[in-house]
N, C-alpha and C. Protein backbone atom coordinates (compact mmCIF):
# COMPACT_ATOMS: atom_id res chain seq x y z
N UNK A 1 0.85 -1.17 0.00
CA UNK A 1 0.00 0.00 0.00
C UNK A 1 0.89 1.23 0.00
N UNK A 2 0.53 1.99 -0.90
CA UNK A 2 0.98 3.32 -0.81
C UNK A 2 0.85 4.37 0.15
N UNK A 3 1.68 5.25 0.51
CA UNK A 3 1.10 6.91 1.36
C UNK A 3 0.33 7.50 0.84
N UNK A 4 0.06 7.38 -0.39
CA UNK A 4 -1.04 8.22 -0.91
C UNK A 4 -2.32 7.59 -1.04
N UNK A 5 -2.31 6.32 -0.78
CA UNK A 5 -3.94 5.94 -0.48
C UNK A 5 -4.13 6.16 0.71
N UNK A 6 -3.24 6.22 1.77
CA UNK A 6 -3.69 5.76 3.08
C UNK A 6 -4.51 7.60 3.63
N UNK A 7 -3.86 8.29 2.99
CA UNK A 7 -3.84 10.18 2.65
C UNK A 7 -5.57 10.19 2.99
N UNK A 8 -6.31 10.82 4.04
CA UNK A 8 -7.47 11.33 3.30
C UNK A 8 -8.24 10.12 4.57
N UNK A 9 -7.58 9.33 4.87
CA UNK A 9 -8.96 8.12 5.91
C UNK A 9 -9.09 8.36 7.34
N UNK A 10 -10.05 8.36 7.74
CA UNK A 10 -10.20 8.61 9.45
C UNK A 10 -9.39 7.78 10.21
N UNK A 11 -8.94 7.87 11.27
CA UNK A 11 -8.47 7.24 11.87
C UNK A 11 -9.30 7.15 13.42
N UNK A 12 -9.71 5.53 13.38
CA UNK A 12 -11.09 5.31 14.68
C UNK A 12 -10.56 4.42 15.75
N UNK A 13 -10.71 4.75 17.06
CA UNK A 13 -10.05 3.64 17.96
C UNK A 13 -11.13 2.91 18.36
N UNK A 14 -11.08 1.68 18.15
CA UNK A 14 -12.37 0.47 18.24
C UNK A 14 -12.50 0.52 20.05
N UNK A 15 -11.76 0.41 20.67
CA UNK A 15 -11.87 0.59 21.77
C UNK A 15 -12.67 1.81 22.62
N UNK A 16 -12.88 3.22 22.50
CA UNK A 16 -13.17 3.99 22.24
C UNK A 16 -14.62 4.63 21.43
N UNK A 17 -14.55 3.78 20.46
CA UNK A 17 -15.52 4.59 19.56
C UNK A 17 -15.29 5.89 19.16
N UNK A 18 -13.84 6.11 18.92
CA UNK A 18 -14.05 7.26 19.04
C UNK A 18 -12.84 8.16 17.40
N UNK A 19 -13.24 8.91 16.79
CA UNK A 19 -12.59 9.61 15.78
C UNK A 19 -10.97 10.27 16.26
N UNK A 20 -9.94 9.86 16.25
CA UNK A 20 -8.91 9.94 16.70
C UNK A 20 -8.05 11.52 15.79
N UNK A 21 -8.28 11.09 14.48
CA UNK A 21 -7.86 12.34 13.26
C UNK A 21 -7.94 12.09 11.93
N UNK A 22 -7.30 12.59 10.94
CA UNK A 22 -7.50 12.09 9.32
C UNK A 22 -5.93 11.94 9.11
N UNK A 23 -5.73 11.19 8.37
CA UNK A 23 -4.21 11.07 8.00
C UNK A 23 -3.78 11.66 7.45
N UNK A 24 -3.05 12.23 6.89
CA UNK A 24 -2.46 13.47 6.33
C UNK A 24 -2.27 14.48 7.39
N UNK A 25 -3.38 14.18 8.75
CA UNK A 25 -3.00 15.12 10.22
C UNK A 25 -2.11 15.16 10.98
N UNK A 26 -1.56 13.65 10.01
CA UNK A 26 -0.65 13.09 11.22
C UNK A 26 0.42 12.67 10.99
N UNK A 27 1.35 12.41 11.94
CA UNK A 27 3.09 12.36 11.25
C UNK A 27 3.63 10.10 11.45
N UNK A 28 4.09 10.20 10.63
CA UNK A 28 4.86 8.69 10.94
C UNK A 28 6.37 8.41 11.16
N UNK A 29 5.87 7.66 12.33
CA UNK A 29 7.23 6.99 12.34
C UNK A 29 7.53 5.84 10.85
N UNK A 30 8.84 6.56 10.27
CA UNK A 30 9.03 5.75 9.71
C UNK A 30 11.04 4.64 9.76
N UNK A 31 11.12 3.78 9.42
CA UNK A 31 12.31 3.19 9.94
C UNK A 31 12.85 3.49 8.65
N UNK A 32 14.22 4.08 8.87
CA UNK A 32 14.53 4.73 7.70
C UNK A 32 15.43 3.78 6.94
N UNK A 33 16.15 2.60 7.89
CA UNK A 33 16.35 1.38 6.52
C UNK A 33 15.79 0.54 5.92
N UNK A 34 14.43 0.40 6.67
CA UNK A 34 13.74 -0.57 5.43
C UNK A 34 12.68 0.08 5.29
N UNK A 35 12.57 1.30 5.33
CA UNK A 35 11.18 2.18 4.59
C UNK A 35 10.03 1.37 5.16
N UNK A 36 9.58 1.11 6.28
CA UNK A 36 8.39 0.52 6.49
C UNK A 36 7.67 2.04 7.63
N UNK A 37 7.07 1.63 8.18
CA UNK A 37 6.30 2.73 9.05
C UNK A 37 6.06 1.89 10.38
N UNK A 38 6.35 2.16 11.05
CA UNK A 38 6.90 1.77 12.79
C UNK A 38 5.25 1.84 13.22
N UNK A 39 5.28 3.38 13.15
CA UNK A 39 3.98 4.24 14.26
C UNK A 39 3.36 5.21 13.54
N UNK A 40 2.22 5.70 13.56
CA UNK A 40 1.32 6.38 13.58
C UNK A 40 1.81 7.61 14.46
N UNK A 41 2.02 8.67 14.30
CA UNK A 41 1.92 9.69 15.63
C UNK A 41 0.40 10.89 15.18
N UNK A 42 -0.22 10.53 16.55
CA UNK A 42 -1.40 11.55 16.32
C UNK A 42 -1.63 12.69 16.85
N UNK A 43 -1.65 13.82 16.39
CA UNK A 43 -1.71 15.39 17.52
C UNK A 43 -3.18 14.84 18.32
N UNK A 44 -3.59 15.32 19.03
CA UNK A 44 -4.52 15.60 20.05
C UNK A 44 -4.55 17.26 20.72
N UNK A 45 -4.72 17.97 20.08
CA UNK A 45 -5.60 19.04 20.54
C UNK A 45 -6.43 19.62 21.27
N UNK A 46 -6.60 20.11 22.38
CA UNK A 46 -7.78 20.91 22.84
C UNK A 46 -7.30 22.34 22.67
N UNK A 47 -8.84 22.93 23.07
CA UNK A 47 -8.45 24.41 22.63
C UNK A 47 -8.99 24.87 24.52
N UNK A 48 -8.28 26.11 25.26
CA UNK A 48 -8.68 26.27 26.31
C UNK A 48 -8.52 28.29 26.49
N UNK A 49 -9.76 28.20 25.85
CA UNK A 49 -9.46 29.78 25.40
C UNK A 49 -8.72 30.22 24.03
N UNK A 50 -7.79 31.03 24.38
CA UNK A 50 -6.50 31.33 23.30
C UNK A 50 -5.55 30.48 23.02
N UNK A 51 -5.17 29.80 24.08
CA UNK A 51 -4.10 28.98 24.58
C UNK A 51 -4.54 27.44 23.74
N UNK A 52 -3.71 26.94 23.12
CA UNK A 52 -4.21 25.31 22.41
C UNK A 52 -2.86 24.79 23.11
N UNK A 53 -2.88 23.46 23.79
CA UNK A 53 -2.69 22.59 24.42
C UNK A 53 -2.73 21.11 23.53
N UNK A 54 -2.04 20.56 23.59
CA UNK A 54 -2.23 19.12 23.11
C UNK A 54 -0.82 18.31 23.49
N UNK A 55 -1.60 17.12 22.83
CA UNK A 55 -0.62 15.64 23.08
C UNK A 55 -0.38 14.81 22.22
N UNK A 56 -0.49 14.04 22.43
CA UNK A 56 0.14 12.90 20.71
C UNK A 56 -0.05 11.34 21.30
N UNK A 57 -1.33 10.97 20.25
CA UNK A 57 -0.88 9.45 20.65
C UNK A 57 -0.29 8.46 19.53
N UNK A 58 0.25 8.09 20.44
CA UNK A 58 1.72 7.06 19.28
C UNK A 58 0.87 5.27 19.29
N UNK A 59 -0.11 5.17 17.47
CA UNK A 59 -0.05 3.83 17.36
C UNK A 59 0.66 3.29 17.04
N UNK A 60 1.48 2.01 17.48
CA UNK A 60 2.35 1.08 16.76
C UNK A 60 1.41 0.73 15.23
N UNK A 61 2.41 0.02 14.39
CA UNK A 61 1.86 -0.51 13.24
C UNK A 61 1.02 -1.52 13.70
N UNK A 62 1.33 -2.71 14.58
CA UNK A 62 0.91 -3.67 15.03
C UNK A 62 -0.54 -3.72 15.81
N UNK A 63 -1.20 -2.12 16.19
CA UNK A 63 -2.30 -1.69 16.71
C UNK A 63 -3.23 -1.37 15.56
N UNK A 64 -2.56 -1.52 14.33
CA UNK A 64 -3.97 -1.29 13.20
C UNK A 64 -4.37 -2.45 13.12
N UNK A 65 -5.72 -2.80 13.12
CA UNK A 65 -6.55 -3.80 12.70
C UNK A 65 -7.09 -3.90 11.86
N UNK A 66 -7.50 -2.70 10.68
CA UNK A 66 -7.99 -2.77 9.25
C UNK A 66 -7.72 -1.51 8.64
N UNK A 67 -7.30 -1.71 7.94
CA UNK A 67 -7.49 -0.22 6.88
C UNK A 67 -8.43 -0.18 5.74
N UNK A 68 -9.51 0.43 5.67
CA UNK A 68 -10.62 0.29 5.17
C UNK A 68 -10.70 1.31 3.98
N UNK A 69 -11.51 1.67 3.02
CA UNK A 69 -11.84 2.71 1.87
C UNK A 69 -11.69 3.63 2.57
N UNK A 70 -12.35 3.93 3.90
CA UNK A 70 -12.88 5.52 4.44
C UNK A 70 -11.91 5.39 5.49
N UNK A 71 -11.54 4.63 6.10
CA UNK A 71 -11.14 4.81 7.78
C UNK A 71 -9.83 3.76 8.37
N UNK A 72 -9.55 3.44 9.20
CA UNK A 72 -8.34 3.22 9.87
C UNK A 72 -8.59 2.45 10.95
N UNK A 73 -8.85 1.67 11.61
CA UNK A 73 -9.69 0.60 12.29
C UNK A 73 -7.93 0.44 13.28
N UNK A 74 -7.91 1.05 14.66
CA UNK A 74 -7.10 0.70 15.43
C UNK A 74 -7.20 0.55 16.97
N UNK A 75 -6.19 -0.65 16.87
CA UNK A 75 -6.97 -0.99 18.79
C UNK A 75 -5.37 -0.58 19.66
N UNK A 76 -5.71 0.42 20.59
CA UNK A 76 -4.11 0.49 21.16
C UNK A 76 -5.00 -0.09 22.78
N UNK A 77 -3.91 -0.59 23.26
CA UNK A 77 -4.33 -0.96 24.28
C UNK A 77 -4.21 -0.12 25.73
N UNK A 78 -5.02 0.08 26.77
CA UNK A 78 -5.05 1.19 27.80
C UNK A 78 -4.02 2.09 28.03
N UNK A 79 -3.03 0.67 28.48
CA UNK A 79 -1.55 0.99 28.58
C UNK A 79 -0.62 1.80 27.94
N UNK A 80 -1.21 1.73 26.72
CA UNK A 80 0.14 2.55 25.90
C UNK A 80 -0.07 3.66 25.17
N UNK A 81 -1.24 4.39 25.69
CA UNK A 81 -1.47 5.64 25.41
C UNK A 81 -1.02 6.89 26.23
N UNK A 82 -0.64 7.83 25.17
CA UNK A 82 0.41 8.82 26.04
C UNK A 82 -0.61 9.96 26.36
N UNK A 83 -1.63 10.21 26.30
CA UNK A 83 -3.08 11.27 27.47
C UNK A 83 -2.67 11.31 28.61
């Protein structure tokens, strides 16, 4: 699969239910000798007034469970979220 299909799909945590970001929002780890993609890194945002605040959660590759037409199907487990 290409970066440019993956460009453009929601990214949903099954655990959660919940809309995480769109790809292209978000940055990858990628391993730079065998060109594969490690992690997912996701901004997380709030806004608190003027002031924007955020965090980043880091999926492993191994936490996607489907990559679909529209969306991104990922399970991270309690533990390894950085909130």
């Amino acid at each position: 699969m290409r970066l440019s299909e993956l460009s453009g799909k929601e990214i949903v945590d099954v655990k959660r239910a919940e809309r995480l970001g769109v790809l292209g929002q978000t940055d990858l780890e990628i391993n730079e000798q065998t060109g594969q993609i490690n992690a997912l890194i996701i901004p997380t945002l709030k806004w608190f007034g003027f002031r924007k605040q955020g965090t980043e959660v880091r999926v492993p590759w191994q936490h996607i469970k489907k990559i679909g037409s529209d969306m991104v199907i990922i399970d991270i487990p309690e533990t390894e979220t950085n909130e």
